[in-house]
C-alpha atoms as a PDB file:
ATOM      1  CA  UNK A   1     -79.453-178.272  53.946  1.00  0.00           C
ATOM      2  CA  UNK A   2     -76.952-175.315  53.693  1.00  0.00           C
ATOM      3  CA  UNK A   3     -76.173-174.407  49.963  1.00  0.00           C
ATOM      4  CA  UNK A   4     -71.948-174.730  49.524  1.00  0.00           C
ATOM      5  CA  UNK A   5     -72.428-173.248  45.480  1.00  0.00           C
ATOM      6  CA  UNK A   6     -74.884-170.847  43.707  1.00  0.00           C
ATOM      7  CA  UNK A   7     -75.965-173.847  41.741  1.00  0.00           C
ATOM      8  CA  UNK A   8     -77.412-174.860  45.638  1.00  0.00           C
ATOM      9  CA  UNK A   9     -78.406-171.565  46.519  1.00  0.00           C
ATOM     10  CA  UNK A  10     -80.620-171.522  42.923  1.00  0.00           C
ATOM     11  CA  UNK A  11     -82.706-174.960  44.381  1.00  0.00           C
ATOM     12  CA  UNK A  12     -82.819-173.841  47.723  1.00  0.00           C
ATOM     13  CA  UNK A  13     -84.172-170.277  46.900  1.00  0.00           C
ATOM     14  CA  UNK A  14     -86.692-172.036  44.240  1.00  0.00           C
ATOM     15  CA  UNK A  15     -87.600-174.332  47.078  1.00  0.00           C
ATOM     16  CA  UNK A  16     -88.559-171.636  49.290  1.00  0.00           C
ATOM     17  CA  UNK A  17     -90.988-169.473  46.543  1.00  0.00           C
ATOM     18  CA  UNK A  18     -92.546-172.752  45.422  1.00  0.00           C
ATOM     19  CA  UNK A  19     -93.988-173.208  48.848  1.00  0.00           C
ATOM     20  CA  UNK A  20     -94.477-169.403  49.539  1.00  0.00           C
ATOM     21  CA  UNK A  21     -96.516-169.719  46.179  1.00  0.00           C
ATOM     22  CA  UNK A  22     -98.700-172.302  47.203  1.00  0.00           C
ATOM     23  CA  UNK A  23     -99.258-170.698  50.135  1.00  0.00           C
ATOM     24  CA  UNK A  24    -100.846-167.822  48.199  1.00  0.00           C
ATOM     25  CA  UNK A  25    -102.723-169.688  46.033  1.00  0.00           C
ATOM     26  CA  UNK A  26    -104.757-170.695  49.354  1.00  0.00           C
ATOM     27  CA  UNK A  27    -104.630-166.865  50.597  1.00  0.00           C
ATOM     28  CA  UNK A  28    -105.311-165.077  47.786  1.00  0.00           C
ATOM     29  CA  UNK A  29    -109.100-166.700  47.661  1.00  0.00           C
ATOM     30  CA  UNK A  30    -109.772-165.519  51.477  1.00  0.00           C
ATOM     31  CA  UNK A  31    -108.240-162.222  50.500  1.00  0.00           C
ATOM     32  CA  UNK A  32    -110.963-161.648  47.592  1.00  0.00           C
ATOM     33  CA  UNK A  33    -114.182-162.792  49.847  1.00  0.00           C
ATOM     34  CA  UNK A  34    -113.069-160.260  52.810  1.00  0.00           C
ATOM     35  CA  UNK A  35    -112.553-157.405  50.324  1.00  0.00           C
ATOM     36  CA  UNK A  36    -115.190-154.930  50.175  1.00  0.00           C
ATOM     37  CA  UNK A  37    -114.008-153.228  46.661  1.00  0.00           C
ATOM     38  CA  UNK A  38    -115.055-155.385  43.785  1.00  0.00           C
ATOM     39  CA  UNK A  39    -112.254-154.259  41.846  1.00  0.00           C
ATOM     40  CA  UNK A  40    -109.889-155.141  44.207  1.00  0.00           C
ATOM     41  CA  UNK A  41    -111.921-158.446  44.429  1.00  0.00           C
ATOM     42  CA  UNK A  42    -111.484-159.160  40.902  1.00  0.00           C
ATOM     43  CA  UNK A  43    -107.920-158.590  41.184  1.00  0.00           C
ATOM     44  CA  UNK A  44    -107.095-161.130  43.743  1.00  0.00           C
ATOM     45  CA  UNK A  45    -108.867-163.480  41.512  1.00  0.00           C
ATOM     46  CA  UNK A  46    -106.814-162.727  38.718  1.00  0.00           C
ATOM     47  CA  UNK A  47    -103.509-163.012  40.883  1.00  0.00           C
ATOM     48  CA  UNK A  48    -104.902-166.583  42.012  1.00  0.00           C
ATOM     49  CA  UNK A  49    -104.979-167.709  38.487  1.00  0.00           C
ATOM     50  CA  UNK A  50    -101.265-165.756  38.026  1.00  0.00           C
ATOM     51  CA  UNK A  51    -100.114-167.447  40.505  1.00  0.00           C
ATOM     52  CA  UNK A  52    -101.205-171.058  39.563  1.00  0.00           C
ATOM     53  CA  UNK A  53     -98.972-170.193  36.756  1.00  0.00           C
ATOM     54  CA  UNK A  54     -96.190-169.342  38.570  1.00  0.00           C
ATOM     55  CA  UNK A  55     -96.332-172.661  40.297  1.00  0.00           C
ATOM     56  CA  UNK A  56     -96.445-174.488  37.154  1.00  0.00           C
ATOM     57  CA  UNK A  57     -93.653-172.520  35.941  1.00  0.00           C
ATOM     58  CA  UNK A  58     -91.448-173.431  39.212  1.00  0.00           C
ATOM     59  CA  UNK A  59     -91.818-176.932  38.578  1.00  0.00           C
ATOM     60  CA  UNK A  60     -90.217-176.354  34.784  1.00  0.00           C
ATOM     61  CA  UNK A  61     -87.698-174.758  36.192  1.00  0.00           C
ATOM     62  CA  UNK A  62     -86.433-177.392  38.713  1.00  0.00           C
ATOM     63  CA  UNK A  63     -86.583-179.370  35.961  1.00  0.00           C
ATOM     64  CA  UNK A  64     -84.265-177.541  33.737  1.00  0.00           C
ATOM     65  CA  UNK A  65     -81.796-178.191  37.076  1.00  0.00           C
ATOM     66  CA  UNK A  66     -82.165-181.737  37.092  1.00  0.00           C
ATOM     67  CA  UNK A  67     -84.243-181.440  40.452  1.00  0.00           C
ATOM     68  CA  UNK A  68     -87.259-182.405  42.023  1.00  0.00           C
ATOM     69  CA  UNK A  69     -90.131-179.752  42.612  1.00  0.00           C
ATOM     70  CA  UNK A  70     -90.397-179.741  46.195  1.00  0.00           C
ATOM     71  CA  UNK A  71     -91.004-176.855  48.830  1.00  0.00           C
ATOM     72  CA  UNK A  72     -89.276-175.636  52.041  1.00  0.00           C
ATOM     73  CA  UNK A  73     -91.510-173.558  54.471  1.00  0.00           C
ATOM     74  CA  UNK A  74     -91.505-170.227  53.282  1.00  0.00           C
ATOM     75  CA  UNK A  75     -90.835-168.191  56.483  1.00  0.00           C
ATOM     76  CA  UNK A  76     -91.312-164.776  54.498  1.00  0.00           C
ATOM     77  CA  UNK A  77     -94.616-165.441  52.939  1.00  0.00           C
ATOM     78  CA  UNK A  78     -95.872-167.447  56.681  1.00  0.00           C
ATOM     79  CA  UNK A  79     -95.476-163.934  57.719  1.00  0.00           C
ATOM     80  CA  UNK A  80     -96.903-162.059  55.425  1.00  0.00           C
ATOM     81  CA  UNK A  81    -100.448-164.254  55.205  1.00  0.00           C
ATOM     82  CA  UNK A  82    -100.503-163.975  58.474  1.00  0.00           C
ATOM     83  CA  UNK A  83    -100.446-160.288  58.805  1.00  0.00           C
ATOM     84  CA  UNK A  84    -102.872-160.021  56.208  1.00  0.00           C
ATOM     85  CA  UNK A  85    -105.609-162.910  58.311  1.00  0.00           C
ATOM     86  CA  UNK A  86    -105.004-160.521  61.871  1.00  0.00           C
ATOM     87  CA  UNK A  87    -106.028-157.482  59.259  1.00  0.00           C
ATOM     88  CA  UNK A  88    -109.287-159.203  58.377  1.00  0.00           C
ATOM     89  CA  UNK A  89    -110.372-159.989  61.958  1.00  0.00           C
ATOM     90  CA  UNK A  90    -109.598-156.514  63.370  1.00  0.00           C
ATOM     91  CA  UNK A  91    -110.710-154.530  60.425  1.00  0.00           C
ATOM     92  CA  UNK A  92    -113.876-154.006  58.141  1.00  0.00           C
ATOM     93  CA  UNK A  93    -114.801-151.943  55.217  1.00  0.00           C
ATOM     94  CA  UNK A  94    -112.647-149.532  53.033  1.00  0.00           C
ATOM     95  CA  UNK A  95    -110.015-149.624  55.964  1.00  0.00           C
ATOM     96  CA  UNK A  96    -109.935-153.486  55.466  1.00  0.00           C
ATOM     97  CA  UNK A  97    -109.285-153.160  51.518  1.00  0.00           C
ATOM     98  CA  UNK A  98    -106.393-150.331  52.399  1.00  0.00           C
ATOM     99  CA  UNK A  99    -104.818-153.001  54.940  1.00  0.00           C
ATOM    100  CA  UNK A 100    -105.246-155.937  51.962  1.00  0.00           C
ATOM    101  CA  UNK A 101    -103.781-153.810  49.196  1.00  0.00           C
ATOM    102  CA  UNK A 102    -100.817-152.942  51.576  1.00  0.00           C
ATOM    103  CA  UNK A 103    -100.108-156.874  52.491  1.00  0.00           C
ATOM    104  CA  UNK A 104    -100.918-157.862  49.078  1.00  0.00           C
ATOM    105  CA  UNK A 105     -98.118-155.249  47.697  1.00  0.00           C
ATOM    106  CA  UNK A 106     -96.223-156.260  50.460  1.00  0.00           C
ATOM    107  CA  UNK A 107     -96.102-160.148  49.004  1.00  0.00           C
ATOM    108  CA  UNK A 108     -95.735-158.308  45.439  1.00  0.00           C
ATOM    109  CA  UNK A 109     -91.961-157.096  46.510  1.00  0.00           C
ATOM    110  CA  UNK A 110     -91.043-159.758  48.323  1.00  0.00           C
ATOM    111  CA  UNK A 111     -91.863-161.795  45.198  1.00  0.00           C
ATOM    112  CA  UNK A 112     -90.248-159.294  43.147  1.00  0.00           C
ATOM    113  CA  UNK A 113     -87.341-159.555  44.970  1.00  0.00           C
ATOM    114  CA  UNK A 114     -87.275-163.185  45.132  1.00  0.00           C
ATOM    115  CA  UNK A 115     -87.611-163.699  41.118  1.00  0.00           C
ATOM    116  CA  UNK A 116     -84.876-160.804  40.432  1.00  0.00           C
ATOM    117  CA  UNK A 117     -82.719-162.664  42.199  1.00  0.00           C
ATOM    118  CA  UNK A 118     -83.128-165.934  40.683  1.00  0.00           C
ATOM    119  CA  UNK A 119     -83.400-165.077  37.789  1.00  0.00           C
ATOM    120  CA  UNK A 120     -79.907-163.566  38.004  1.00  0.00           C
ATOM    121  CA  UNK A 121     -78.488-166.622  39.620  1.00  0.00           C
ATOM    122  CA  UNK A 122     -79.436-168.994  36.152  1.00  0.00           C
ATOM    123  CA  UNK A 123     -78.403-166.165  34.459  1.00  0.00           C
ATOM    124  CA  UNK A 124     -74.905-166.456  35.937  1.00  0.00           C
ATOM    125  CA  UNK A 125     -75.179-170.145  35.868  1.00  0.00           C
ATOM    126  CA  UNK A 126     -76.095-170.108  32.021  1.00  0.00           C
ATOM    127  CA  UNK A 127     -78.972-171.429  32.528  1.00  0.00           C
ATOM    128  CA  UNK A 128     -81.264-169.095  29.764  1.00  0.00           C
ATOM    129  CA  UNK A 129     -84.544-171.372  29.775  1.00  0.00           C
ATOM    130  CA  UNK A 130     -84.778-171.245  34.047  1.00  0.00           C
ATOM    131  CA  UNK A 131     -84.113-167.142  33.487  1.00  0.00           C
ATOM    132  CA  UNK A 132     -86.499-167.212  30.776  1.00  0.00           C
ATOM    133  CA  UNK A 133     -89.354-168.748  32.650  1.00  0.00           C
ATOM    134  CA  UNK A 134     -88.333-166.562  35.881  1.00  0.00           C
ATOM    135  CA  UNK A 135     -88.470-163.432  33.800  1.00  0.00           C
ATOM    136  CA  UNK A 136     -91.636-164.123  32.715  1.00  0.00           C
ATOM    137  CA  UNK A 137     -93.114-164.402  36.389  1.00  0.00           C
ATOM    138  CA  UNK A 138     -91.333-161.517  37.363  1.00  0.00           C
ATOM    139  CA  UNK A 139     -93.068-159.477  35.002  1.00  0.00           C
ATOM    140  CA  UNK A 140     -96.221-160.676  35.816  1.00  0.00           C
ATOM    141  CA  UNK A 141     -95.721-159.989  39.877  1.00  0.00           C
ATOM    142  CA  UNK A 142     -94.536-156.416  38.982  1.00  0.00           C
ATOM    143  CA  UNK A 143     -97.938-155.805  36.930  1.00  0.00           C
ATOM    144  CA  UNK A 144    -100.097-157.203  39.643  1.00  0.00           C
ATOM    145  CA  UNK A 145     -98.269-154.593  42.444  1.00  0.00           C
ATOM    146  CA  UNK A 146     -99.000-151.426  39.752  1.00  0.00           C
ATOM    147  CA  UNK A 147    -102.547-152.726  39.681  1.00  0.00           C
ATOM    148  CA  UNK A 148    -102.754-152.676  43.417  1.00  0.00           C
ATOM    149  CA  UNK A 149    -101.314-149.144  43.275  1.00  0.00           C
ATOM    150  CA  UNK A 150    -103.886-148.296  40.956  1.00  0.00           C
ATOM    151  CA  UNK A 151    -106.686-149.348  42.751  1.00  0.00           C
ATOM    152  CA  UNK A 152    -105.762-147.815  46.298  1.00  0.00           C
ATOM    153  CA  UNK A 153    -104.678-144.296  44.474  1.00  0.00           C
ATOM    154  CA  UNK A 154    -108.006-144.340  42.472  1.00  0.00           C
ATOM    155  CA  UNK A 155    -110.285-145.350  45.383  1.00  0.00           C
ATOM    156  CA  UNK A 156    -109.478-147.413  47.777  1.00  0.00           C
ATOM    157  CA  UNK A 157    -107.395-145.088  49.988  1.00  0.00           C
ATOM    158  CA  UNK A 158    -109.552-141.811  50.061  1.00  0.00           C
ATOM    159  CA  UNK A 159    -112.325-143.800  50.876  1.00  0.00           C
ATOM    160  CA  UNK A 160    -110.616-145.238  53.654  1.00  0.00           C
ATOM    161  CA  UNK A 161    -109.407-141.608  54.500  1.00  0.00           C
ATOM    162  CA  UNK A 162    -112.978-140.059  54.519  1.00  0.00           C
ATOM    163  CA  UNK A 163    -115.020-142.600  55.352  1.00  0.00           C
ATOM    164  CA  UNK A 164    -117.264-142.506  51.629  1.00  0.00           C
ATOM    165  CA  UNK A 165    -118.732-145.220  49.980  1.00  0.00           C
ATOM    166  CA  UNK A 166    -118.243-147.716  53.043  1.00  0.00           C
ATOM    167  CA  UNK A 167    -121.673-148.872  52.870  1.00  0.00           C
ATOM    168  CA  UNK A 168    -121.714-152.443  50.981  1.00  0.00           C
ATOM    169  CA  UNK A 169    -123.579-153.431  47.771  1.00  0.00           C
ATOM    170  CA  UNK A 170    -124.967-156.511  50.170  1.00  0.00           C
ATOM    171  CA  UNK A 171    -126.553-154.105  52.815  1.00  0.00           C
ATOM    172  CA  UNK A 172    -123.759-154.782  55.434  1.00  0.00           C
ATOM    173  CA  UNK A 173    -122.569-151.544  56.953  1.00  0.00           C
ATOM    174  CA  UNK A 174    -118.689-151.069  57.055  1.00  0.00           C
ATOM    175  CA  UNK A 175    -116.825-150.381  60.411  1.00  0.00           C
ATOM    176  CA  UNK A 176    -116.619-147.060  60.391  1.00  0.00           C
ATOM    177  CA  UNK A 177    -120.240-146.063  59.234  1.00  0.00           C
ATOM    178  CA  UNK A 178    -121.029-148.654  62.378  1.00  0.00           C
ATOM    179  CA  UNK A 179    -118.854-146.380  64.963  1.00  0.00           C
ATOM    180  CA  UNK A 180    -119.963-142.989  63.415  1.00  0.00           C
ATOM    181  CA  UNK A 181    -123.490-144.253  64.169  1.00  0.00           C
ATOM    182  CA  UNK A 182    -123.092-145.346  67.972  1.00  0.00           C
ATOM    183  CA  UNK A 183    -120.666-142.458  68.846  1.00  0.00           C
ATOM    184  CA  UNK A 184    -123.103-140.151  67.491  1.00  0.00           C
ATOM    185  CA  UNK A 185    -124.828-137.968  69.839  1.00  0.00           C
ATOM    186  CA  UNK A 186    -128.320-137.880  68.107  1.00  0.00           C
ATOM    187  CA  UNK A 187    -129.418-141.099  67.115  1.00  0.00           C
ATOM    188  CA  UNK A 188    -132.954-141.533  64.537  1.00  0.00           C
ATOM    189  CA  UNK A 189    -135.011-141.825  67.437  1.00  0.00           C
ATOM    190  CA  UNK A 190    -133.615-138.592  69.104  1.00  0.00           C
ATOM    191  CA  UNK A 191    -134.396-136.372  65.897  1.00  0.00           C
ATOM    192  CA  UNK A 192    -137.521-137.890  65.542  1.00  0.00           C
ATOM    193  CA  UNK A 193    -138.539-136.931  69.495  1.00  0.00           C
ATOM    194  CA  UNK A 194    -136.808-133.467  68.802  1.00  0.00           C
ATOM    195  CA  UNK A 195    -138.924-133.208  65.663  1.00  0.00           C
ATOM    196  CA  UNK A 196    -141.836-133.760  67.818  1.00  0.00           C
ATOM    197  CA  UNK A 197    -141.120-131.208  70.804  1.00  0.00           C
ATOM    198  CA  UNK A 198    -140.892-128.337  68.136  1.00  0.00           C
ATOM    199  CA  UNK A 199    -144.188-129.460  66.829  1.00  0.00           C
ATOM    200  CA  UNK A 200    -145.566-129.302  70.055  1.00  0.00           C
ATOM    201  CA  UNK A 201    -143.992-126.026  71.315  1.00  0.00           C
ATOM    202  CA  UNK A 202    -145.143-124.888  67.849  1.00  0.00           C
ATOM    203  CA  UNK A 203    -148.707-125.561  68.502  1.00  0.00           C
ATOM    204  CA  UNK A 204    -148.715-123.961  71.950  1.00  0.00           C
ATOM    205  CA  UNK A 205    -147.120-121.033  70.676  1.00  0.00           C
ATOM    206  CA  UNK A 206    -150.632-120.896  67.836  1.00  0.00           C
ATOM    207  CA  UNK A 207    -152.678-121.434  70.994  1.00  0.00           C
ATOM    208  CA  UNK A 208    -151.513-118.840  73.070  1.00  0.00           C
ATOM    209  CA  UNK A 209    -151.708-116.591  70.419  1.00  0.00           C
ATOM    210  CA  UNK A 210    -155.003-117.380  69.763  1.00  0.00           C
ATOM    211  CA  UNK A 211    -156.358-116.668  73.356  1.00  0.00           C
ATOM    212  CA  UNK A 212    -154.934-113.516  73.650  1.00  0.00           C
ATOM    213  CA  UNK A 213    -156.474-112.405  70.395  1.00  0.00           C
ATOM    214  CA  UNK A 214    -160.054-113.893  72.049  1.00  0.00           C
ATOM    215  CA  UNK A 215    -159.553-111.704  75.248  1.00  0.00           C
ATOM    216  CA  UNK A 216    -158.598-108.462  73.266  1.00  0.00           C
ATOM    217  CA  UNK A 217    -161.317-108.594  71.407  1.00  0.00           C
ATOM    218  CA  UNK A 218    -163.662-109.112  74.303  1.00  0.00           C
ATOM    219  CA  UNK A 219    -161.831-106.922  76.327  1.00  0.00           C
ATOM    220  CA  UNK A 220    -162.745-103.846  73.128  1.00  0.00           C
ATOM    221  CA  UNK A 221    -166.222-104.897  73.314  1.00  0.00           C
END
C-alpha cells in the first residue's frame, strides 16, 4: 500500500526491517557454522541474540503507532542473504570468513541506514519513545559493523591475503591449502622418490670409489 504521509512511510519502513530482521535471525546461525574464524563465529552468535532484540523492540514500536507488528518482504535484506549463501557454496576457508565479514557489514549499513532514518521520521513525528527504542538498535548495529572491522583488520583479511592459518582446528583443510597442494609440482610421494634416487646415486658414487681404490692398490703391488 503506497504511504500518502510520513506517519505511513514510518509503518511501512518498520514493516520492511521487521521482516528483513527475521530474516537474519535465520541467517545469522548458517553464517556462524560456515565460518572458519571462531571469533568471527562468536560474533554472529552475539548478533543473533542482538538481533532477537531488535525484533522485540520493532514490535514496541508499532505499538507506540497504534499498529500491528507485521512484515513486508524485505527486498534489501532477500538480497543480501542471498549473496552471502552463493559465498558459502563457492568459497572455503579464510577467503570464506573475508566474503562473510563483507556481507555481514554489508547488512550492518543497510541496517544502519534503515534505523537513522526512522528514527528521524518519529523524531519529526514527536514520537520520542519509537526514536528512543530505534536509537537504541541503531547503536547496537553500528557496534556490531566496528566489530566486524575489527576482526577482518586483525586477522581475518591477511590471512585471506597470504594464505596462513587456513588449516582448521577440526582437521579440514581450507580451499586454498587444498589448491596449493594439487597445483603443486612435487607432491609427498615425489620428494620421497627424489629422496630415494640421491640415496641411491649416493651409494654408487661410495662404490665406485671403492673399486678404484681396490684396483690401485693392486695395480702398486
Amino acid at each position: 500500500m503506497p504511504a500518502h504521509s510520513l506517519q505511513e512511510l514510518l509503518v511501512e519502513e518498520l514493516r520492511d526491517i521487521y521482516d528483513g530482521e527475521k530474516r537474519l535471525t535465520k541467517a545469522l546461525p548458517q553464517m556462524a557454522r560456515a565460518a572458519r574464524s571462531q571469533e568471527l563465529r562468536t560474533a554472529f552468535m552475539n548478533h543473533l541474540r542482538d538481533t532477537e532484540r531488535h525484533v522485540t523492540r520493532l514490535e514496541q514500536v508499532f505499538r507506540t503507532l497504534g499498529e500491528t507488528a507485521r512484515g513486508k518482504k524485505c527486498d534489501g535484506i532477500i538480497g543480501l542473504v542471498e549473496e552471502g549463501k552463493k559465498a558459502m557454496k563457492e568459497l572455503d576457508g579464510a577467503v570464506l570468513d573475508a566474503a562473510l565479514i563483507a556481507g555481514g557489514q554489508k547488512v550492518e549499513h543497510y541496517e544502519i541506514a534503515t534505523y537513522g532514518t526512522l528514527g528521524s521520521f518519529a523524531e519529526l513525528l514527536g514520537n520520542e519513545r519509537a526514536k528512543e527504542l530505534l536509537g537504541e538498535t541503531l547503536d547496537e548495529e553500528k557496534a556490531a559493523d566496528e566489530k566486524l572491522t575489527m576482526i577482518a583488520k586483525s586477522d581475518v583479511n591477511r590471512q585471506a591475503l597470504t594464505g596462513d592459518g587456513e588449516e582448521e582446528a577440526d582437521g579440514r583443510s581450507a580451499f586454498g591449502r587444498r589448491q596449493r597442494t594439487m597445483d603443486s609440482p612435487t607432491s609427498a610421494n615425489d620428494e620421497a622418490a627424489q629422496r630415494r634416487s640421491s640415496g641411491t646415486r649416493r651409494r654408487r658414487s661410495r662404490s665406485r670409489k671403492s673399486t678404484g681404490t681396490s684396483r690401485a692398490r693392486r695395480s702398486r703391488r
